[in-house]
C-alpha atoms as a PDB file:
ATOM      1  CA  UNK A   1      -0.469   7.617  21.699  1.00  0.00           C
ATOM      2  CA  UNK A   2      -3.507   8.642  20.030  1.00  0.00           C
ATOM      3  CA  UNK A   3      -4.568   6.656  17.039  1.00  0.00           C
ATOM      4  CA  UNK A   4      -8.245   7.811  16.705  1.00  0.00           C
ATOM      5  CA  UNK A   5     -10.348  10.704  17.515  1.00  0.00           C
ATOM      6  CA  UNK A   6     -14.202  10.858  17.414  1.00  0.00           C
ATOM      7  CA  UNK A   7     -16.261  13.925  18.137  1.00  0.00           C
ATOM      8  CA  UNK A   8     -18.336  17.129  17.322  1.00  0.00           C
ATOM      9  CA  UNK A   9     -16.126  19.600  14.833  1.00  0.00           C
ATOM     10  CA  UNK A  10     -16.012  22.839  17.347  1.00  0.00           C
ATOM     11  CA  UNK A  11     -13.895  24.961  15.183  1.00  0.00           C
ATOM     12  CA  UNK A  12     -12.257  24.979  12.321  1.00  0.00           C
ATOM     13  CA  UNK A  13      -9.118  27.155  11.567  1.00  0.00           C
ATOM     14  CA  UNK A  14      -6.927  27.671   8.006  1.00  0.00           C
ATOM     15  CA  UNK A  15      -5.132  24.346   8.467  1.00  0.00           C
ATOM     16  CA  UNK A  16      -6.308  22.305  11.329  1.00  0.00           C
ATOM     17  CA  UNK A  17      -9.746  21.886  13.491  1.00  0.00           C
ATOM     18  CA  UNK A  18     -10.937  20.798  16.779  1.00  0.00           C
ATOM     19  CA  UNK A  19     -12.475  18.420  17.723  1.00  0.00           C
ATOM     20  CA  UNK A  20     -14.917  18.260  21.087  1.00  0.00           C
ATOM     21  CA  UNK A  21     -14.156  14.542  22.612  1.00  0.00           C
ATOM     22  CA  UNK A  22     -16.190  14.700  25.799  1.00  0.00           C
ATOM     23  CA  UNK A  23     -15.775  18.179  26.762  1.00  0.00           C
ATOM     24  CA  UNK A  24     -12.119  18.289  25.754  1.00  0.00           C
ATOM     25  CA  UNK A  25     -10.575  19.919  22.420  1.00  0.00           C
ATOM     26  CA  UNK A  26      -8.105  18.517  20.393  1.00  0.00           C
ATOM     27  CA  UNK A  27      -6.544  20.288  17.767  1.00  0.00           C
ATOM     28  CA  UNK A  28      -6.161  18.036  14.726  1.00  0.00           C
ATOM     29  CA  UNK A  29      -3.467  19.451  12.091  1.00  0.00           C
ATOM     30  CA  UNK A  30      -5.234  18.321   8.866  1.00  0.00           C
ATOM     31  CA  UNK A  31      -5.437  18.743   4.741  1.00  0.00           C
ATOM     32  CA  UNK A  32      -7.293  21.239   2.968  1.00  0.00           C
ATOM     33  CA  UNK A  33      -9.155  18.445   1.401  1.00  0.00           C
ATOM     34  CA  UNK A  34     -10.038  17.233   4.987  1.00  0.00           C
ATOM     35  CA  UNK A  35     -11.073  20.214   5.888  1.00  0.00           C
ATOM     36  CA  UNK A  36     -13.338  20.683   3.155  1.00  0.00           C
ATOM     37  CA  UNK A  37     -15.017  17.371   4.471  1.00  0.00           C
ATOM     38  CA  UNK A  38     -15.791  18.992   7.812  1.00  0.00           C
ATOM     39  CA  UNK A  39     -18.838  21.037   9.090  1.00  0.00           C
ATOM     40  CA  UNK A  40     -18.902  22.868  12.574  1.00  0.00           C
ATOM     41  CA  UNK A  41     -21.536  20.980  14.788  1.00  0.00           C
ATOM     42  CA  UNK A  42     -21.227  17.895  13.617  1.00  0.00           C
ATOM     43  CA  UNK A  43     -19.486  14.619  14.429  1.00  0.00           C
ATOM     44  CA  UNK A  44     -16.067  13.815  12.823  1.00  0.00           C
ATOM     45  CA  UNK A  45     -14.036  10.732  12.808  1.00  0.00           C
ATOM     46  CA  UNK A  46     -10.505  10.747  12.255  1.00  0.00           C
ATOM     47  CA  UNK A  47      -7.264   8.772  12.401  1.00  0.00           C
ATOM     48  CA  UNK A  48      -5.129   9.683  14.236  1.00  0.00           C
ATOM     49  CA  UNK A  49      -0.931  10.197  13.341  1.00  0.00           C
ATOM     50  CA  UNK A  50       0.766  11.548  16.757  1.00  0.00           C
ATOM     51  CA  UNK A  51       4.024  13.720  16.506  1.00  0.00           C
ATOM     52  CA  UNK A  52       5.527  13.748  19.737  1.00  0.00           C
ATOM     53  CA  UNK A  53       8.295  16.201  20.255  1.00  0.00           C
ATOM     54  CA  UNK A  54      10.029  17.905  23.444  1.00  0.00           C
ATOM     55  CA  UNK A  55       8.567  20.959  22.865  1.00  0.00           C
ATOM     56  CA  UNK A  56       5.047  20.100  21.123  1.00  0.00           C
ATOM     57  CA  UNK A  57       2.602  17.071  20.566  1.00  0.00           C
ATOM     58  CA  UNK A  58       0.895  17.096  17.361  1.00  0.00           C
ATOM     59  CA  UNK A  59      -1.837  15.410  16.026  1.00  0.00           C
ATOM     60  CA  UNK A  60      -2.623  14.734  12.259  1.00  0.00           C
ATOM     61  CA  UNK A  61      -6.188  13.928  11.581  1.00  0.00           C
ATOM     62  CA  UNK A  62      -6.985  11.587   8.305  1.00  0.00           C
ATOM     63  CA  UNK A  63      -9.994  10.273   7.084  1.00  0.00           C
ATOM     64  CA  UNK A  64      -9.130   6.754   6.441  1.00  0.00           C
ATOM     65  CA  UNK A  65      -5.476   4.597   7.382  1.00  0.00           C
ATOM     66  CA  UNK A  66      -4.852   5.113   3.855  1.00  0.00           C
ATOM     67  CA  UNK A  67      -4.500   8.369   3.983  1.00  0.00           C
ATOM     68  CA  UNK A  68      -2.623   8.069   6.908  1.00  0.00           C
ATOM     69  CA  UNK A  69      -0.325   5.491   5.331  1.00  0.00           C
ATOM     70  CA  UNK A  70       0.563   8.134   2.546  1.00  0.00           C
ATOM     71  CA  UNK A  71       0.864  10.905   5.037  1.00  0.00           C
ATOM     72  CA  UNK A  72       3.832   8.454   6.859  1.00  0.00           C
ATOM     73  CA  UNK A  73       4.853   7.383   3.735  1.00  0.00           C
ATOM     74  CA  UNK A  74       5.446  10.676   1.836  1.00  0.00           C
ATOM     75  CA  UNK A  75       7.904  11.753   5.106  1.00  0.00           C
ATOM     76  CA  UNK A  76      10.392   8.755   4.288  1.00  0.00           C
ATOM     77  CA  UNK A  77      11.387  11.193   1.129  1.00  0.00           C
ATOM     78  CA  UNK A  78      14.028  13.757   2.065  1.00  0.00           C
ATOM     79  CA  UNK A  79      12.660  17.010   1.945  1.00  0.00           C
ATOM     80  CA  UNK A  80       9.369  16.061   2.825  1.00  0.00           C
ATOM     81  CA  UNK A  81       7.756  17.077   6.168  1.00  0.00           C
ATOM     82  CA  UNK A  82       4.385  16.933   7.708  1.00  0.00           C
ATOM     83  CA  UNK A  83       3.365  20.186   6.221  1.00  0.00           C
ATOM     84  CA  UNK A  84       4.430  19.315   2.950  1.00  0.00           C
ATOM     85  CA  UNK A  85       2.810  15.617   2.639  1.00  0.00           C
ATOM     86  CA  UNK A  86      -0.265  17.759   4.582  1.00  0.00           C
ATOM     87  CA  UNK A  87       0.140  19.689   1.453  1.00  0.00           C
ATOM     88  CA  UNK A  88       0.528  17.040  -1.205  1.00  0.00           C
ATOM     89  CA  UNK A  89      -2.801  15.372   0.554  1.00  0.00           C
ATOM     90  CA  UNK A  90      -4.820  18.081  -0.083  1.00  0.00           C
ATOM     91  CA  UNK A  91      -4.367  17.931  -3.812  1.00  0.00           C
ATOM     92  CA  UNK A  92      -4.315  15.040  -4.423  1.00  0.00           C
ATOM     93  CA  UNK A  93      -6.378  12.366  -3.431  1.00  0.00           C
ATOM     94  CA  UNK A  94      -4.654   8.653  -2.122  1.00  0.00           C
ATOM     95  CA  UNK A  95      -5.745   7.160  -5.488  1.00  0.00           C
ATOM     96  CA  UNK A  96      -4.807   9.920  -7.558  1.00  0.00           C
ATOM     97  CA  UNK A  97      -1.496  10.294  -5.439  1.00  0.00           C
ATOM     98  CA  UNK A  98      -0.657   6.587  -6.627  1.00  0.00           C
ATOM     99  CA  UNK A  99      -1.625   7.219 -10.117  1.00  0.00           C
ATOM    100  CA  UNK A 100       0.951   9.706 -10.167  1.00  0.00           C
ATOM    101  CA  UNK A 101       3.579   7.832  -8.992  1.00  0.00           C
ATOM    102  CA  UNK A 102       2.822   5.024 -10.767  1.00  0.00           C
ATOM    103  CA  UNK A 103       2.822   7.110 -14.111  1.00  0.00           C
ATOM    104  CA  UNK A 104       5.737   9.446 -12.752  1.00  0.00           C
ATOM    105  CA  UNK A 105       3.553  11.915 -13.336  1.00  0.00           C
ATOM    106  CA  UNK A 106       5.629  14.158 -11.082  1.00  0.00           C
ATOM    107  CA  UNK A 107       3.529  17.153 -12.287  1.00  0.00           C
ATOM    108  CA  UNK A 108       0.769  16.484 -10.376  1.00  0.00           C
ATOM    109  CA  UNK A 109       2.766  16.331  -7.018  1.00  0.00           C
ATOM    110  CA  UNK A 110       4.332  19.374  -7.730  1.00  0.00           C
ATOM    111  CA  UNK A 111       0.656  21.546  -7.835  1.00  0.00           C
ATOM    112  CA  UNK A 112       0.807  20.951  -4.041  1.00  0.00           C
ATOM    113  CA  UNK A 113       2.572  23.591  -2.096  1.00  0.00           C
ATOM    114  CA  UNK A 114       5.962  23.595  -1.113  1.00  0.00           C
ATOM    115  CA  UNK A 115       6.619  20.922  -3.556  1.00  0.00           C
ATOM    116  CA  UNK A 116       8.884  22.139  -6.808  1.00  0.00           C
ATOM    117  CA  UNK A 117       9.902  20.358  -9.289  1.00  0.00           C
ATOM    118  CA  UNK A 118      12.811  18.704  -8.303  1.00  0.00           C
ATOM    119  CA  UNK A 119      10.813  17.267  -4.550  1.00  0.00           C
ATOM    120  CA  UNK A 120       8.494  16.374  -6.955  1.00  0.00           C
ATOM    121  CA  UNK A 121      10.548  14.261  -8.824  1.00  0.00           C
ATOM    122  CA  UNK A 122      11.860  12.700  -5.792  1.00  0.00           C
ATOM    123  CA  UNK A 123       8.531  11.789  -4.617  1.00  0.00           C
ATOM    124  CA  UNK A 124       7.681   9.801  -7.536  1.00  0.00           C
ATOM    125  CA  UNK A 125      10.921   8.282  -7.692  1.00  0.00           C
ATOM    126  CA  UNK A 126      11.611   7.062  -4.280  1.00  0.00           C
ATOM    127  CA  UNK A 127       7.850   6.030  -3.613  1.00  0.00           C
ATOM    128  CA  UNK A 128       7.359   4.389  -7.127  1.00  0.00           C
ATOM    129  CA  UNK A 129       8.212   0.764  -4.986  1.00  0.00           C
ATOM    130  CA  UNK A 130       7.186   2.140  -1.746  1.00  0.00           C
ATOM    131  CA  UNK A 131       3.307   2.845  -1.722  1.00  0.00           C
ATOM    132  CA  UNK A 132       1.172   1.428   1.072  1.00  0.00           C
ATOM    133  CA  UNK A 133      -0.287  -1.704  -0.284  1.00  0.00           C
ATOM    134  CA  UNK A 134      -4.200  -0.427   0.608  1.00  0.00           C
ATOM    135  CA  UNK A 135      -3.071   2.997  -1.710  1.00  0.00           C
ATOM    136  CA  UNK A 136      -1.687   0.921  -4.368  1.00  0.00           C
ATOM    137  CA  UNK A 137      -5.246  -1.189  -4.502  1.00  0.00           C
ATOM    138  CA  UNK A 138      -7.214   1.979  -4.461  1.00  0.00           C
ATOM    139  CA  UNK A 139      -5.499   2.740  -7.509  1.00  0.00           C
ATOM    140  CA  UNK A 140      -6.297  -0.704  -8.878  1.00  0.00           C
ATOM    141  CA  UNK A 141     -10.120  -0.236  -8.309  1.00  0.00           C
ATOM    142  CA  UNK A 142     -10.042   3.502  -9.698  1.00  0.00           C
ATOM    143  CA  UNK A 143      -8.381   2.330 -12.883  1.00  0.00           C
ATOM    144  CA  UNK A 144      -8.982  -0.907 -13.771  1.00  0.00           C
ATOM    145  CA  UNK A 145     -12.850  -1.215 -13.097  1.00  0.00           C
ATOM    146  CA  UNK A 146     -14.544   1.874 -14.004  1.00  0.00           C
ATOM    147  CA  UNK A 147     -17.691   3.210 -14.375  1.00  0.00           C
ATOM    148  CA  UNK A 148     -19.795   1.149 -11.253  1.00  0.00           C
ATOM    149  CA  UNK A 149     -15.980   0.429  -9.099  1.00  0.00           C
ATOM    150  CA  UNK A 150     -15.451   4.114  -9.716  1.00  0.00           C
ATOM    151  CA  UNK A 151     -18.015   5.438  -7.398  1.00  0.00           C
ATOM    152  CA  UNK A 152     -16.779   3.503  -4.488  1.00  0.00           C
ATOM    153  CA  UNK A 153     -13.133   3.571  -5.532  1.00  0.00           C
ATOM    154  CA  UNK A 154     -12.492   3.245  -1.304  1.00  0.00           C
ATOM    155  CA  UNK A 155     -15.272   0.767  -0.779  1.00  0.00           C
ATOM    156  CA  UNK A 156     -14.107  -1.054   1.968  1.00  0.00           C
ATOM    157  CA  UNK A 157     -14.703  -4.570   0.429  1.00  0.00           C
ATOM    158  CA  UNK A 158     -12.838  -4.334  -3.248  1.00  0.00           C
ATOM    159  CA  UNK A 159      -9.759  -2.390  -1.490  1.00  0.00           C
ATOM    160  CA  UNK A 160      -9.469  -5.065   1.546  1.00  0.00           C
ATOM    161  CA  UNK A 161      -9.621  -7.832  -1.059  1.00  0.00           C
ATOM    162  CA  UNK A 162      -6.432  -5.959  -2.833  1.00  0.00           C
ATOM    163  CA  UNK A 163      -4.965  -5.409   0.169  1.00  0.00           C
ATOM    164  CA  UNK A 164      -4.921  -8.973   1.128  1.00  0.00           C
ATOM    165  CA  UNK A 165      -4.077 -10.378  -2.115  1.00  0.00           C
ATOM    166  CA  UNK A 166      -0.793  -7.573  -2.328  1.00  0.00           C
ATOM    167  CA  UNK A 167      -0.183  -9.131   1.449  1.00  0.00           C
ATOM    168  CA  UNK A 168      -0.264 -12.759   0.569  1.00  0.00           C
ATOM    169  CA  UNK A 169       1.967 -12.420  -2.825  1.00  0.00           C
ATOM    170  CA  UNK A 170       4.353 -10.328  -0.591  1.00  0.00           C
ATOM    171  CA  UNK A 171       4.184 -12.933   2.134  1.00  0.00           C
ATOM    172  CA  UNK A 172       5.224 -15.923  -0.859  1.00  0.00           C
ATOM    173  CA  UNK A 173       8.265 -13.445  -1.309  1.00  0.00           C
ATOM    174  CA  UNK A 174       7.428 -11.253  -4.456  1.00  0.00           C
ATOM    175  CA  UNK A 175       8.290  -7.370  -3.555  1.00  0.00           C
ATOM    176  CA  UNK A 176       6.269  -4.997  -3.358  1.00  0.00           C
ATOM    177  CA  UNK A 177       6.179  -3.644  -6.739  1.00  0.00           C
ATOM    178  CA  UNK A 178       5.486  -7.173  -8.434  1.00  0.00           C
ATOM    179  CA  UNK A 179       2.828  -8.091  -6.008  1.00  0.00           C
ATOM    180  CA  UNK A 180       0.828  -4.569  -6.140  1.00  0.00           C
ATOM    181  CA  UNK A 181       1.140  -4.662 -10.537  1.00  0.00           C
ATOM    182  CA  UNK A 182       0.315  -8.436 -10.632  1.00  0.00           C
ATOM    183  CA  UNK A 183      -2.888  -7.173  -8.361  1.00  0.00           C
ATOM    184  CA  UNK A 184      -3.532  -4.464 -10.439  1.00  0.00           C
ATOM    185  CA  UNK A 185      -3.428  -7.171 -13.748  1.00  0.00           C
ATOM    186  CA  UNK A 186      -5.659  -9.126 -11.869  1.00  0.00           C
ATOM    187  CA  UNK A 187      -8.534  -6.647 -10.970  1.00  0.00           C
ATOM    188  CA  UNK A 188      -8.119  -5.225 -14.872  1.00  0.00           C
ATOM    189  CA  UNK A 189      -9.245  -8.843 -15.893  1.00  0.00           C
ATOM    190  CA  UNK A 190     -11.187 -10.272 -13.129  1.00  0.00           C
ATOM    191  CA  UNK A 191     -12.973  -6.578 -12.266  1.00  0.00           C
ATOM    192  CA  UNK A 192     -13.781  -4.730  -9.005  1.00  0.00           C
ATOM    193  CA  UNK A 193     -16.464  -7.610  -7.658  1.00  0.00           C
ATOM    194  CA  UNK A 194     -13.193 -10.270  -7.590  1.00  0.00           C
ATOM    195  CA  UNK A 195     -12.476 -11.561  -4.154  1.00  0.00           C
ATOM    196  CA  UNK A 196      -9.003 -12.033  -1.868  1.00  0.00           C
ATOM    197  CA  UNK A 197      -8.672 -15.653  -3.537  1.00  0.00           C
ATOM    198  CA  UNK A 198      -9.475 -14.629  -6.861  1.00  0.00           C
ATOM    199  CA  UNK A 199      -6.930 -12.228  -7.187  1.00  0.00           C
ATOM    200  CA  UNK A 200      -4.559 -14.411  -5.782  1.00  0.00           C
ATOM    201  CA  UNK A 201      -4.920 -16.591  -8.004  1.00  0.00           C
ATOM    202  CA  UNK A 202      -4.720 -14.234 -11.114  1.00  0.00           C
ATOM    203  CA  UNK A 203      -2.001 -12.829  -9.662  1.00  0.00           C
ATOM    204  CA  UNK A 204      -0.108 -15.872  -9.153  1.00  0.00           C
ATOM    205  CA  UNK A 205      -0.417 -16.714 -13.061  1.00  0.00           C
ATOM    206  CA  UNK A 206       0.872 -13.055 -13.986  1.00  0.00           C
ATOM    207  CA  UNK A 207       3.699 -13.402 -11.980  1.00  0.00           C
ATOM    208  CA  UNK A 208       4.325 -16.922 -13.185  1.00  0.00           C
ATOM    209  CA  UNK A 209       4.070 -15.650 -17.078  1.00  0.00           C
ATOM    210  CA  UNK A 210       6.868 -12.469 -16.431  1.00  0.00           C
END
């Protein structure tokens, strides 16, 4: 299976691209927002999501895991299938993605295509406990540290930090849902600089206080 591609951008079509890896094109099925990202000539480096089927292999391209998380994630809801969470991705960023299910803000969902209003629904209301634990701390840093934690809102060291913190409350045996909102209580107060330990911490004292 391939889980990463890294190359020169040889062409780029309405909904996908390819990539040059050595001499050999792949064609990476990818978001409009993606796309957007991508200039012909120069190198691209995507994650990889690999559909294998008896008639076709597929490959999704994404920008980060998180993305590809969501793009996995988004297919558990009935109704929803590659080209729609494709579709839903290239409205909607991760973090705004979890800031409208967290809100059940199911209007948002529904701007992307193929997505009415009742799928929309759906989406918001089967993922609400669902989200990848990297998208749910994305959300965390966009909204609860602003201004500075804004402008890196994926930076690498404020989202792992979540991440891990979400991981070890899960790991003590809090769900999902109480570990990612005790996380996001924690980086309100403690702010976007707070490491793993920190938030662990915090997070442990929210949970103790519900």
């Amino acid at each position: 299976m391939i889980g990463k591609l890294k190359g020169l951008v040889d062409a780029i079509g309405e909904s996908h691209a390819i990539i040059d890896v050595n001499g050999v094109g792949y064609e990476v099925q990818l978001s409009s927002r993606t796309l957007r990202k991508l200039k012909i000539g120069e190198v691209a480096a995507l994650t990889i999501d690999t559909h294998v089927r008896e008639d076709a292999i597929r490959l999704y391209g994404f920008t980060s895991e998180v993305e590809r998380s969501w793009f996995r994630t988004l297919q558990t809801v009935q109704g929803v299938g590659s080209k729609v969470a494709l579709g839903v991705l290239g409205v909607l960023s991760t973090n705004d993605l979890a800031n409208a299910i967290a809100l059940q803000n199911s209007a948002a969902v529904e701007q992307a295509p193929g997505v009415g209003k009742k799928l929309a629904q759906r989406i918001v209301a089967e993922l609400k406990d669902k989200a990848p634990a990297l998208s749910v701390a994305g959300l965390n840093v966009g909204t609860a540290a602003k201004g500075a934690a804004a402008e890196s809102e994926d930076g690498p060291v404020t989202g792992m930090a979540a991440a891990e913190a979400i991981s070890a409350l899960s790991n003590l045996g809090y769900n999902s849902g109480q570990a990612s909102a005790a996380v996001a209580a924690a980086l309100k107060e403690l702010g976007a600089a707070a490491d793993t330990a920190q938030l662990i911490r915090r997070g442990l004292k929210e949970l103790a206080a519900r």
